[in-house]
Protein backbone atom coordinates (compact mmCIF):
# COMPACT_ATOMS: atom_id res chain seq x y z
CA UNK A 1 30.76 -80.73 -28.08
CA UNK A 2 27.76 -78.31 -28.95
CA UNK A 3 27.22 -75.21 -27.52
CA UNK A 4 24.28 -76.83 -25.49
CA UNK A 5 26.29 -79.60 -24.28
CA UNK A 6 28.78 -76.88 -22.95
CA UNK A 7 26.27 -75.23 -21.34
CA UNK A 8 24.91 -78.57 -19.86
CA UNK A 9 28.54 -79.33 -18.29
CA UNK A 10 28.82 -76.18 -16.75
CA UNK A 11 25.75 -76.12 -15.15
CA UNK A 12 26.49 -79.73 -13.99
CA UNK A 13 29.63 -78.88 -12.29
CA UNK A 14 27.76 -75.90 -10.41
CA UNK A 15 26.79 -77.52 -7.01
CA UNK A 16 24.78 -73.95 -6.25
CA UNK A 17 22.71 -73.84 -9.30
CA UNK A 18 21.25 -77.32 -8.25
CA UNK A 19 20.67 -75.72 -4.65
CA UNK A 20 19.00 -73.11 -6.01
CA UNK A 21 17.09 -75.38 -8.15
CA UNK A 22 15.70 -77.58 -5.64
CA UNK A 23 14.43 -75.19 -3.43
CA UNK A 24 12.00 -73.62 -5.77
CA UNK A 25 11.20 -76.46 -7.65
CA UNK A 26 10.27 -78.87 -4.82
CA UNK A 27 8.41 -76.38 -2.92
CA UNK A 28 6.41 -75.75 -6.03
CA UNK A 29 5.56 -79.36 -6.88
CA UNK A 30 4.23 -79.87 -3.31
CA UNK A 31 2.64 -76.94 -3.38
CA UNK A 32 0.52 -77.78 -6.66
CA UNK A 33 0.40 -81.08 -5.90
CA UNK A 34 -1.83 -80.03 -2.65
CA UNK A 35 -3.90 -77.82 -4.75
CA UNK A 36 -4.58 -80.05 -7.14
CA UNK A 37 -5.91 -82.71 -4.85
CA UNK A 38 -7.65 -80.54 -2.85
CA UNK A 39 -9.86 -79.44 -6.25
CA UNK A 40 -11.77 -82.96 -7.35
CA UNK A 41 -13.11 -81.30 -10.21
CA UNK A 42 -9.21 -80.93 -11.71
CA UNK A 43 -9.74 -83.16 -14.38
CA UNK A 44 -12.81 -82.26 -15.52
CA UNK A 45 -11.72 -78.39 -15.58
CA UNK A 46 -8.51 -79.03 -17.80
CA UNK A 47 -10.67 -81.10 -20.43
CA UNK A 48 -13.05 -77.67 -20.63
CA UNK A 49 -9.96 -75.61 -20.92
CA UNK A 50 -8.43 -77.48 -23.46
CA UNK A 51 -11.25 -77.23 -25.15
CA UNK A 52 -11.64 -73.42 -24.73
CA UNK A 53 -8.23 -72.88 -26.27
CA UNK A 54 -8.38 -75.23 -28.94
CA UNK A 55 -11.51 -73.53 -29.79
CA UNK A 56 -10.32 -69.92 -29.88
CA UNK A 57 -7.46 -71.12 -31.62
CA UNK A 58 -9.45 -72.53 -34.35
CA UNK A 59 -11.55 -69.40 -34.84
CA UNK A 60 -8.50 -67.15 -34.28
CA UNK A 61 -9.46 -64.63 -37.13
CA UNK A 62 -13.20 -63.97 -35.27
CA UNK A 63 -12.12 -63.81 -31.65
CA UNK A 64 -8.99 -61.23 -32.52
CA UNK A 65 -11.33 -58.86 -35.36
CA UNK A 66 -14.18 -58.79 -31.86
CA UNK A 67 -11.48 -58.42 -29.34
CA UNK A 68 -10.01 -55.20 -31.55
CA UNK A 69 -12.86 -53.62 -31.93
CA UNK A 70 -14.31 -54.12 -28.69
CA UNK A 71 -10.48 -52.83 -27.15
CA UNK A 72 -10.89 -49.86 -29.64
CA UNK A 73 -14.17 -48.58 -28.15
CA UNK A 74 -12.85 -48.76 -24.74
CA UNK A 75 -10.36 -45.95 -25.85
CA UNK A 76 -7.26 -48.57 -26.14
CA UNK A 77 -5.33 -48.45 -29.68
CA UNK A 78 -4.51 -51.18 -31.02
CA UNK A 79 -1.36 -52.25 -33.10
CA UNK A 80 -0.62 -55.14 -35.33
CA UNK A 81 3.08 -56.54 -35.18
CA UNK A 82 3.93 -59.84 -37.60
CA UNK A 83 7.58 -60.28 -36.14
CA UNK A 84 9.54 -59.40 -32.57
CA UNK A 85 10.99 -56.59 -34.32
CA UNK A 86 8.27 -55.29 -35.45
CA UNK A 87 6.53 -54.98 -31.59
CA UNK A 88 9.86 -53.77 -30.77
CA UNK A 89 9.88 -51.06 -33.21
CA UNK A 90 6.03 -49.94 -32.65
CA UNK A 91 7.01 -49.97 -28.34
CA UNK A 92 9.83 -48.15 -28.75
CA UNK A 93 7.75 -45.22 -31.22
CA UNK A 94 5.07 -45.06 -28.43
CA UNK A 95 7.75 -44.15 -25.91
CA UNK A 96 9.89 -41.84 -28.16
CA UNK A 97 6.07 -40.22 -29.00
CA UNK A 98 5.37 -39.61 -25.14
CA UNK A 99 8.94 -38.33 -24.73
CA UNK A 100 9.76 -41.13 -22.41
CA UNK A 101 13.11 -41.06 -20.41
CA UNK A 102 12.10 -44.12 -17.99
CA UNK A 103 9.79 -47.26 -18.55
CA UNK A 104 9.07 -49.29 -15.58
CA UNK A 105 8.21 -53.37 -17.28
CA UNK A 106 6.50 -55.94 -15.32
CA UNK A 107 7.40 -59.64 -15.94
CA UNK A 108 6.61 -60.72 -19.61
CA UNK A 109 7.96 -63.49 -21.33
CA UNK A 110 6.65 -62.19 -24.58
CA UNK A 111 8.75 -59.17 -24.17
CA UNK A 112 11.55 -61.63 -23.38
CA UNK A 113 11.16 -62.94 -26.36
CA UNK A 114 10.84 -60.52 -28.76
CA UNK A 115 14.12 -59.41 -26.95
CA UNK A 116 12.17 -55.73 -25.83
CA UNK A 117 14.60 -55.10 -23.03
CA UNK A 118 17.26 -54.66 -25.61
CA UNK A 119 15.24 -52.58 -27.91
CA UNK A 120 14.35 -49.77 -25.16
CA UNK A 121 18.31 -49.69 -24.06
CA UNK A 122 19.61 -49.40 -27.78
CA UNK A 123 16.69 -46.34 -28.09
CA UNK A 124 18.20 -45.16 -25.11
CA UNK A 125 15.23 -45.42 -22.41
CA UNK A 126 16.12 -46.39 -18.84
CA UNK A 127 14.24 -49.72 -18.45
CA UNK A 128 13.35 -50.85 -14.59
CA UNK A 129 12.15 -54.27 -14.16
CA UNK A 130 9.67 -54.25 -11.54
CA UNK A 131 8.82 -57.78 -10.56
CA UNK A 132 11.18 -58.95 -7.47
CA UNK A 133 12.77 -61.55 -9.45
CA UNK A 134 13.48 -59.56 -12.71
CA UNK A 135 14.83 -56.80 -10.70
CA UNK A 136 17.54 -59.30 -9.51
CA UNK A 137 18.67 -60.79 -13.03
CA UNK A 138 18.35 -57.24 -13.98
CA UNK A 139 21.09 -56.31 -11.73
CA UNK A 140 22.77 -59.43 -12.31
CA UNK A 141 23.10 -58.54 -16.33
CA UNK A 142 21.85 -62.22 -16.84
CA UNK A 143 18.60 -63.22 -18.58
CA UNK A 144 15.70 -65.66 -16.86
CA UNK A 145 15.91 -68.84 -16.02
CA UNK A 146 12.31 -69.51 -15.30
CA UNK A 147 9.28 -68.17 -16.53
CA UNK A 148 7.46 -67.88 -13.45
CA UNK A 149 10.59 -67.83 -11.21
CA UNK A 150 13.25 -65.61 -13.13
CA UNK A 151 15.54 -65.94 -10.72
CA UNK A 152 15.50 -69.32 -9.92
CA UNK A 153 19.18 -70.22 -10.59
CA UNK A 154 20.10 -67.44 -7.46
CA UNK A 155 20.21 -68.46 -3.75
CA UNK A 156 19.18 -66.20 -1.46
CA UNK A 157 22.97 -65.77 -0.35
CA UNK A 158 23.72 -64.65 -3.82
CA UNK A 159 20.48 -62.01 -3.56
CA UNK A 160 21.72 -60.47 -0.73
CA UNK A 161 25.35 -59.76 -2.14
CA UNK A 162 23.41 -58.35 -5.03
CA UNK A 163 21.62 -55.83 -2.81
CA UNK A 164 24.58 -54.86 -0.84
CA UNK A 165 26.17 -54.13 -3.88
CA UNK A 166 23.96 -52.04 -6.08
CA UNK A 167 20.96 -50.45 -3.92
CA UNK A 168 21.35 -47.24 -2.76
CA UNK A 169 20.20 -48.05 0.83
CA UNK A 170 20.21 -51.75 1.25
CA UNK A 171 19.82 -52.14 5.10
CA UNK A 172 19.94 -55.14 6.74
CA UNK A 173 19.97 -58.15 4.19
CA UNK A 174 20.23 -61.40 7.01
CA UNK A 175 16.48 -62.14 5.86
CA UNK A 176 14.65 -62.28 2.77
CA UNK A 177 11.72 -60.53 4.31
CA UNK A 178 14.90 -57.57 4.62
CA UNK A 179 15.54 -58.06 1.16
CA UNK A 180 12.00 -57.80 -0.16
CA UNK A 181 11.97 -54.28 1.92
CA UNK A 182 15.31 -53.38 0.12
CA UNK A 183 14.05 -53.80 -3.13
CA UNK A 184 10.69 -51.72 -2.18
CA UNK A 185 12.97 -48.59 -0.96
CA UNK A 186 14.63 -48.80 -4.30
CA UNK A 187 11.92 -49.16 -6.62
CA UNK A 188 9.38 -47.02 -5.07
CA UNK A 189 10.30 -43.83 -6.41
CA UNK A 190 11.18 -45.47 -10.07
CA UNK A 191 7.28 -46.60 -10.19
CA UNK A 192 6.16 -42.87 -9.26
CA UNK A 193 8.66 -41.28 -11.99
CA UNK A 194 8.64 -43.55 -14.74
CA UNK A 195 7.14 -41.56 -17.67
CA UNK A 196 5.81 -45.51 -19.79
CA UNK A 197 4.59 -48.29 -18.18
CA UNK A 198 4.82 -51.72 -19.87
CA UNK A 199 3.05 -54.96 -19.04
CA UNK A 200 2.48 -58.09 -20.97
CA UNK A 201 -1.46 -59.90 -20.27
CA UNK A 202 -2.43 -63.35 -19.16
CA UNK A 203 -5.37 -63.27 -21.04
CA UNK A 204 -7.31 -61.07 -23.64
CA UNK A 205 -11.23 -60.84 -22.61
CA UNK A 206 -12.25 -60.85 -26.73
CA UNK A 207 -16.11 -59.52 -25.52
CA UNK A 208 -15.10 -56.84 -23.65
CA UNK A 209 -11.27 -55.95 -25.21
CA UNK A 210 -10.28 -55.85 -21.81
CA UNK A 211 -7.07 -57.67 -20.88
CA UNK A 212 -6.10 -59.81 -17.85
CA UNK A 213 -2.69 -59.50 -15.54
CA UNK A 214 -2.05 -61.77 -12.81
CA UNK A 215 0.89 -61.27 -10.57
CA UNK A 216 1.70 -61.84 -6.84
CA UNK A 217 3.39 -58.69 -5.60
CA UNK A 218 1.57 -55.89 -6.86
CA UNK A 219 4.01 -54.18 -9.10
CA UNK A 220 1.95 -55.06 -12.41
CA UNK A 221 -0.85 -52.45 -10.84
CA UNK A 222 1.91 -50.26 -10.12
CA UNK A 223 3.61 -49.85 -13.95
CA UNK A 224 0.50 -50.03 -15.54
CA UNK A 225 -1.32 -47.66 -12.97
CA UNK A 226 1.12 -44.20 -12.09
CA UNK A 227 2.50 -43.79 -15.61
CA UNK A 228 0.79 -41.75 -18.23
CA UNK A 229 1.27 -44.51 -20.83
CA UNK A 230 0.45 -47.93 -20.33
CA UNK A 231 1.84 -50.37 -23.09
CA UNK A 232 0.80 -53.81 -22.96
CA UNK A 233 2.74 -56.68 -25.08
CA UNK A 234 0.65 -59.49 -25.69
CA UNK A 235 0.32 -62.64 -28.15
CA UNK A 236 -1.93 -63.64 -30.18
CA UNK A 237 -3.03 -66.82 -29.14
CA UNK A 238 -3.29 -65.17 -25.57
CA UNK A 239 -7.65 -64.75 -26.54
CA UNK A 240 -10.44 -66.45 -24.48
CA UNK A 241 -14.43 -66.17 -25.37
CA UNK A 242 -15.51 -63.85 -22.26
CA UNK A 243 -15.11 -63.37 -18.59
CA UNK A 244 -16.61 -66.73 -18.09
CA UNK A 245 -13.34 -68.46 -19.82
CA UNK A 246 -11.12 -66.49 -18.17
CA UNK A 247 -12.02 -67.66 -14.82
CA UNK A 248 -11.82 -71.37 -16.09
CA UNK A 249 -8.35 -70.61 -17.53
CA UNK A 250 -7.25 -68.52 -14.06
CA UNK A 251 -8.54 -71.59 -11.57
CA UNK A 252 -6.13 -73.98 -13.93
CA UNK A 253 -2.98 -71.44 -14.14
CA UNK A 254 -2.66 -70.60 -10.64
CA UNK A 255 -3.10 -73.78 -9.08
CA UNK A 256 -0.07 -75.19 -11.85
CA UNK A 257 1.76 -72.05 -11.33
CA UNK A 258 2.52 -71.43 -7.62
CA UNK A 259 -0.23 -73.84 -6.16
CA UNK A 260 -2.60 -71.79 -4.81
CA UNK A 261 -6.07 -70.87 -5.55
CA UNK A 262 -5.73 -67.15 -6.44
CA UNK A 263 -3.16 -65.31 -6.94
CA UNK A 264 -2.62 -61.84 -4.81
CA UNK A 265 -3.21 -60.11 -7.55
CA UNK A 266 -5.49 -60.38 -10.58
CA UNK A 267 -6.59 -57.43 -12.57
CA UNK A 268 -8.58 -56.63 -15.54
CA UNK A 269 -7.54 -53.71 -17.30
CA UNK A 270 -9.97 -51.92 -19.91
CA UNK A 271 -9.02 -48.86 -22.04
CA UNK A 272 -7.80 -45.70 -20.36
CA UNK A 273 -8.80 -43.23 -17.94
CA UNK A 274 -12.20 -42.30 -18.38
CA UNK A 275 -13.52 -38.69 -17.13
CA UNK A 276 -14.13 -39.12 -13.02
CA UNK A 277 -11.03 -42.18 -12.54
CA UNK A 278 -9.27 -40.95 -9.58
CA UNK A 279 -5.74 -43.03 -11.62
CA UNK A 280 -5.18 -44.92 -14.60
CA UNK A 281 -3.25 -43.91 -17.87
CA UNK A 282 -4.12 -41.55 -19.99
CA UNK A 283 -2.98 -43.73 -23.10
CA UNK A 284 -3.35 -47.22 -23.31
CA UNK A 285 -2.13 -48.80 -26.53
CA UNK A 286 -2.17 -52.96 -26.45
CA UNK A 287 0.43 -54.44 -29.00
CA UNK A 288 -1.10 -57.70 -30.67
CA UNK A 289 1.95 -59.88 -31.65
CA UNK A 290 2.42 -63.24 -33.79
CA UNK A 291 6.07 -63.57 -33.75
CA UNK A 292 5.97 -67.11 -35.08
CA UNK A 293 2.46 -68.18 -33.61
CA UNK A 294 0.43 -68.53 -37.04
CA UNK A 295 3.95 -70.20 -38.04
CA UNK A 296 2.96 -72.92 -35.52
CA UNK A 297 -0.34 -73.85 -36.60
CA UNK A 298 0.95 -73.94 -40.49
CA UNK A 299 3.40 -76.86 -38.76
CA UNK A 300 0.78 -78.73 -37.08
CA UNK A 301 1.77 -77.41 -33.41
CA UNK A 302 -1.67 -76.08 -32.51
CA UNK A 303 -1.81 -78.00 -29.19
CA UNK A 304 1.49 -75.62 -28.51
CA UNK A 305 -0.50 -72.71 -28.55
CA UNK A 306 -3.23 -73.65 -25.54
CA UNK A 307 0.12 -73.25 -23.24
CA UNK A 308 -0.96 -70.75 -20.09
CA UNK A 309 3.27 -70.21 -19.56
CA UNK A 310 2.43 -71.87 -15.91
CA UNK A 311 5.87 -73.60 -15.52
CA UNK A 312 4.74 -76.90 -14.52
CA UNK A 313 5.65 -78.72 -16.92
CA UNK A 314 9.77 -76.95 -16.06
CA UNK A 315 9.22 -77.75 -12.57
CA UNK A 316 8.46 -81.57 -12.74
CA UNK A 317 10.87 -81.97 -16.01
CA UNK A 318 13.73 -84.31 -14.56
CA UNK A 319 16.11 -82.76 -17.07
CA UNK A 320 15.39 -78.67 -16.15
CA UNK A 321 15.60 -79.95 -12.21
CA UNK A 322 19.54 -80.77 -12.92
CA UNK A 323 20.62 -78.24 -15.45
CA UNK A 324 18.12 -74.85 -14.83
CA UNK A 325 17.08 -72.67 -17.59
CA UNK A 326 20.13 -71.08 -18.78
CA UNK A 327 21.30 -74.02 -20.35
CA UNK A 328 18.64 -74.31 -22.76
CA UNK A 329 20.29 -71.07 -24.17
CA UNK A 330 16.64 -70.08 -25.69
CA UNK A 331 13.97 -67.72 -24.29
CA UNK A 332 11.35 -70.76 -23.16
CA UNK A 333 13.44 -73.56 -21.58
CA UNK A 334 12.09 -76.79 -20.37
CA UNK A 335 9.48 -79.20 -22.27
CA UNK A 336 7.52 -76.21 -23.54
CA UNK A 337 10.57 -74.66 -24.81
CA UNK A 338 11.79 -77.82 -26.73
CA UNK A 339 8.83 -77.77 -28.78
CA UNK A 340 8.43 -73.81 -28.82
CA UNK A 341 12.84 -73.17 -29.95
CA UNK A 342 12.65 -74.94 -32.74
CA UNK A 343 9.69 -73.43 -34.23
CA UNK A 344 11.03 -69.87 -33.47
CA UNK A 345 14.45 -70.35 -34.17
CA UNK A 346 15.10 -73.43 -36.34
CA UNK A 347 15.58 -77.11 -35.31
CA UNK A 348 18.78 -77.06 -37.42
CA UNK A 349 20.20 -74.52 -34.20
CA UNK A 350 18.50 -76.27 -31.84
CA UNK A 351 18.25 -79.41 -32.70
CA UNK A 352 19.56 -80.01 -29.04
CA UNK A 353 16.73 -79.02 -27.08
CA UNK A 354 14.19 -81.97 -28.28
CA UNK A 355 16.89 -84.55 -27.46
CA UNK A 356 17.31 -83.24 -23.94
CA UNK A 357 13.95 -85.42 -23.13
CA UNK A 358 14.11 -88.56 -21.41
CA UNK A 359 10.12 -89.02 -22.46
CA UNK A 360 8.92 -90.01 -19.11
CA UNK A 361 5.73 -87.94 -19.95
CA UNK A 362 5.10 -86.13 -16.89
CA UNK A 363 5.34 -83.09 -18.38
CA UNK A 364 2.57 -84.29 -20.24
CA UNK A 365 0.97 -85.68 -17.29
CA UNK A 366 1.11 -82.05 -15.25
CA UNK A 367 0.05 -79.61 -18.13
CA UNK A 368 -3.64 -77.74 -16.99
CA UNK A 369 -4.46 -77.71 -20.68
CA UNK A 370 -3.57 -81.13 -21.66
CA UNK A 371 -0.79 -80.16 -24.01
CA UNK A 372 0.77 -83.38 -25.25
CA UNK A 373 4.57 -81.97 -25.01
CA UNK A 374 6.09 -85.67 -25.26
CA UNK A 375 4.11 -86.35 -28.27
CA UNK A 376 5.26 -82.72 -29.80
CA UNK A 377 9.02 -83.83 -28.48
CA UNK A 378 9.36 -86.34 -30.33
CA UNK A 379 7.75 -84.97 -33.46
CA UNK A 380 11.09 -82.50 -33.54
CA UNK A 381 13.24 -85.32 -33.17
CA UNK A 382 11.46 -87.25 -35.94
CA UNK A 383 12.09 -84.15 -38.06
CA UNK A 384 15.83 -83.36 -36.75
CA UNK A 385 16.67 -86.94 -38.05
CA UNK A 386 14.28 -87.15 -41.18
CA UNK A 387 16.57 -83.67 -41.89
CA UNK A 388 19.75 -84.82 -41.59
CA UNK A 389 20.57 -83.05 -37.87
CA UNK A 390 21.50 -86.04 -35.83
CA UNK A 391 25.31 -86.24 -35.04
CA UNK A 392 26.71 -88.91 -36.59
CA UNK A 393 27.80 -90.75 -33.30
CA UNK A 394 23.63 -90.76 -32.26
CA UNK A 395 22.87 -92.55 -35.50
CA UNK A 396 25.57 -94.76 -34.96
CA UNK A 397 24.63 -95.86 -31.32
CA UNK A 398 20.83 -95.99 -32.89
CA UNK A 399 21.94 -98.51 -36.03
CA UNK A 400 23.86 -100.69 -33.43
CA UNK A 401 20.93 -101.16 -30.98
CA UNK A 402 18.70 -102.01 -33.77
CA UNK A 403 20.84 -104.73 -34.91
CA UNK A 404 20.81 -106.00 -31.52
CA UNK A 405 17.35 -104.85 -31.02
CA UNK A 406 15.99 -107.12 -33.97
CA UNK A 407 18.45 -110.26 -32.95
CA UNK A 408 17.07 -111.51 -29.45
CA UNK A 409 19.78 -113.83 -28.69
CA UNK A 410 22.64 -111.71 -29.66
CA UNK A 411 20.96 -108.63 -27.68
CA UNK A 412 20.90 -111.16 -24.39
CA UNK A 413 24.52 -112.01 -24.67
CA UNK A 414 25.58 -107.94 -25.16
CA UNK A 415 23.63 -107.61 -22.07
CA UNK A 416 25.20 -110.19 -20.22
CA UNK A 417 28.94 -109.18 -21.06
CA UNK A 418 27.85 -106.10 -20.29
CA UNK A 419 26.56 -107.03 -16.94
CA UNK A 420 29.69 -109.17 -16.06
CA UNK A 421 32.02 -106.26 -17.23
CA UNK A 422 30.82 -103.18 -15.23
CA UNK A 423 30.74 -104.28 -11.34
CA UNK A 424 34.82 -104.65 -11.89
CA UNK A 425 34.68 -100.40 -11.80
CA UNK A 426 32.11 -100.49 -8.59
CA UNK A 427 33.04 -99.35 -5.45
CA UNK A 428 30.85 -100.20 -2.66
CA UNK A 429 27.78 -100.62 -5.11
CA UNK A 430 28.45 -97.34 -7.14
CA UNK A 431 30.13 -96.95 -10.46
CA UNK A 432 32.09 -93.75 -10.34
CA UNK A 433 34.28 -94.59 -13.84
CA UNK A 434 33.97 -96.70 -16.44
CA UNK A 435 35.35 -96.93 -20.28
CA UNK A 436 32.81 -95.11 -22.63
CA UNK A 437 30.57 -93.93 -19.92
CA UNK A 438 31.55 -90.51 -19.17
CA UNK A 439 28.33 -88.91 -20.09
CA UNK A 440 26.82 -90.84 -16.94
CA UNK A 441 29.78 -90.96 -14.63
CA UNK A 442 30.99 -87.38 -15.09
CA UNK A 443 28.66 -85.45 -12.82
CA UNK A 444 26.76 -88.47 -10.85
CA UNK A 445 27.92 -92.55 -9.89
CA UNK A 446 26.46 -94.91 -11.74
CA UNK A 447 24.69 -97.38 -9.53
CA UNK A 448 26.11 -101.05 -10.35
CA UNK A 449 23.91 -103.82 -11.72
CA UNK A 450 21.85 -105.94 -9.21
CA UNK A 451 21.60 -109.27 -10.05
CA UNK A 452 20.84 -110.69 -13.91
CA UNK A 453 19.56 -108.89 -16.74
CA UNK A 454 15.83 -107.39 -17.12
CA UNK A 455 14.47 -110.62 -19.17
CA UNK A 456 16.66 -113.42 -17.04
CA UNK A 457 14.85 -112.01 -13.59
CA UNK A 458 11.75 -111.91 -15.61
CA UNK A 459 12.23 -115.74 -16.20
CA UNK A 460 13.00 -116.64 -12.52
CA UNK A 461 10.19 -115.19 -11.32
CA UNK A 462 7.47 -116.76 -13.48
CA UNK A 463 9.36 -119.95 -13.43
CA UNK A 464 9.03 -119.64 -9.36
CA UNK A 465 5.47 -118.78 -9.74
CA UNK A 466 4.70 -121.77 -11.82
CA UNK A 467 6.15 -123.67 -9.14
């Protein structure tokens, strides 16, 4: 068993995890799925911003050389990083420069993945994690599970014995309207003392060098605003033309995000304070990172690169909605994260994460930029075999159905045997064991076979309509 299919099993067996699961991830497919239909112009408006990202993405060079120099005469400095370490190391000099002893972060995925938290705490800077959701993983010592919901995999029974444990005045926790208040006592005064500030950027306005946050609870404006430093983490492929684009791109990430029309907070943030701002930082450095994106396009995974990081395509994934994030055991999990892994990390470590696909293409179907993830899937797998990475028991099960496969009438009478053999393990129409079915019949029942096979019923009802 891999490490992945460990991680699978477990979160299998945990009855809580798919609780948790559920709740956010139905609420948000409703929710979208309303928003969605109540915009008719939907499809028209992801063709023009696939269009606007594959276009950027093809004149990378230009749009980043404006977006610098128009960022530069703002007042913002701006730094280069090739690798994750590389941002890490250039963060971590900016806070050690401003004598930083606390940095308050809003959610970033980016700095997720260049794995910043664990940069600030080896240089020895308190880090706070402002947004509601990091704040509880935080506490929790665990990493997300969710790019827009971090904390997805917690109930909000499992929130409030978090709170009771480590916040200084909890109060009462019976609601999660108390809880949202118990987090606000405790991080209040960490926003008004925290010496750095640290924010990642939906977009980066390339006309203006101004960059783009969008959050929902207010805390980006409050790390980015109160501190004297204001850090932002951002890559590369991240660019849009103007102001114009970025409100195409916004209408199609909120709506696929949370399902609404705005979000409660959108903010465009441009250079530093100026002489007369009442707030604002009085440094504002923006750190331009490729970590693995040019990488991408070298491998013919440009489409990748359009992705807003809305979480659709993780919320309507049938495979995420049964095992959460956590068992992807990568930064990105879900459909974007099996194409996004290997590319980052190496398909021969995990070579897992494309095969976790059943290739029912809604993923596909649900993307606001049109991003062909099943397409990309399967690319990985093509490569995984072509390479020599699929276990030897896959290829065997593979060669067997091809023989069968390319024999009709010995594939019928496998099926057949097969469909007299397994309703002697049902139990009132269910299959809970069977002989070399474990996989299926572990965590779920197996529902037994109704009537003949596929192509027998497919007979008996054209013979019946010929009749």
């Amino acid at each position: 068993m891999s490490a992945f299919q460990g991680r699978v099993s477990s979160a299998l067996a945990d009855a809580t995890l798919k609780i948790a699961i559920d709740r956010t991830t139905n609420t948000a497919r409703t929710k979208r799925a309303a928003a969605i239909g109540a915009w008719p112009e939907f499809a028209e408006a992801r063709e023009l911003g696939r269009d606007i990202k594959d276009h950027v993405i093809a004149n990378l060079e230009y749009y980043l050389t404006q977006f610098e120099a128009n960022a530069i005469k703002t007042g913002a400095k701006v730094h280069w990083a090739r690798t994750g370490q590389e941002a890490c190391e250039i963060v971590v000099g900016i806070c050690k420069a401003a004598n930083a002893k606390s940095v308050t972060r809003s959610k970033s995925m980016l700095g997720e993945e260049i794995g910043l938290p664990h940069a600030l705490e080896a240089a020895g800077i308190e880090r706070v994690e402002t947004d509601l959701a990091e704040h509880i993983i935080q506490l929790a010592g665990e990493k997300p599970s969710h790019i827009i919901w971090p904390a997805l995999h917690k109930t909000r029974e499992q929130v409030g014995e978090l709170f009771r444990a480590n916040h200084t005045d909890p109060g009462a926790l019976a609601s999660v309207e108390q809880m949202v208040n118990s987090a606000r006592r405790n991080l209040r005064e960490k926003f008004m003392a925290a010496d750095v500030g640290i924010s990642g950027a939906n977009f980066l306005i390339a006309d203006t060098g101004g960059i783009c946050t969008v959050t929902n609870e207010g805390n980006a404006e409050l790390t980015t605003t109160p501190p004297r430093v204001h850090i932002v983490t951002v890559g590369i492929e991240k660019l849009v033309p103007s102001m114009t684009e970025a409100m195409t791109m916004l209408r199609l990430l909120v709506r696929s995000a949370t399902g609404a029309e705005l979000t409660q907070y959108t903010t465009f943030h441009t250079g530093p304070k100026r002489p007369g701002d009442l707030d604002g930082p009085e440094e504002f450095h923006i750190v331009l990172v490729d970590a693995g994106r040019t990488k991408m396009l070298a491998e013919g995974l440009a489409e990748m690169l359009r992705c807003l990081r809305c979480g659709a395509c993780m919320n309507h994934c049938v495979v995420f909605r049964q095992i959460g994030g956590h068992a992807y055991g990568s930064t990105y999990p879900g459909p974007m994260g099996s194409v996004i892994t290997p590319s980052q990390d190496g398909i021969e470590q995990f070579q897992d994460l494309p095969r976790a696909c059943t290739l029912n293409g809604q993923c596909g179907e649900v993307c606001p930029v049109a991003i062909p993830l099943p397409k990309l899937i399967r690319g990985w797998r093509t490569k995984a075999w072509v390479q020599g990475y699929e276990p030897a028991i896959s290829k065997t099960a593979l060669l067997l159905w091809r023989f069968l496969a390319l024999r009709p009438g010995l594939y019928q009478f496998a099926s057949n045997i097969a469909l007299r053999f397994m309703p002697i393990f049902a139990r009132s129409g269910w299959i809970a064991k069977m002989p070399l079915a474990g996989g299926w019949t572990t965590y779920r029942d197996l529902p037994s076979p109704q009537g003949g096979t596929f192509l027998s019923q497919y007979k008996a009802k054209h013979r019946k309509a010929a009749k």
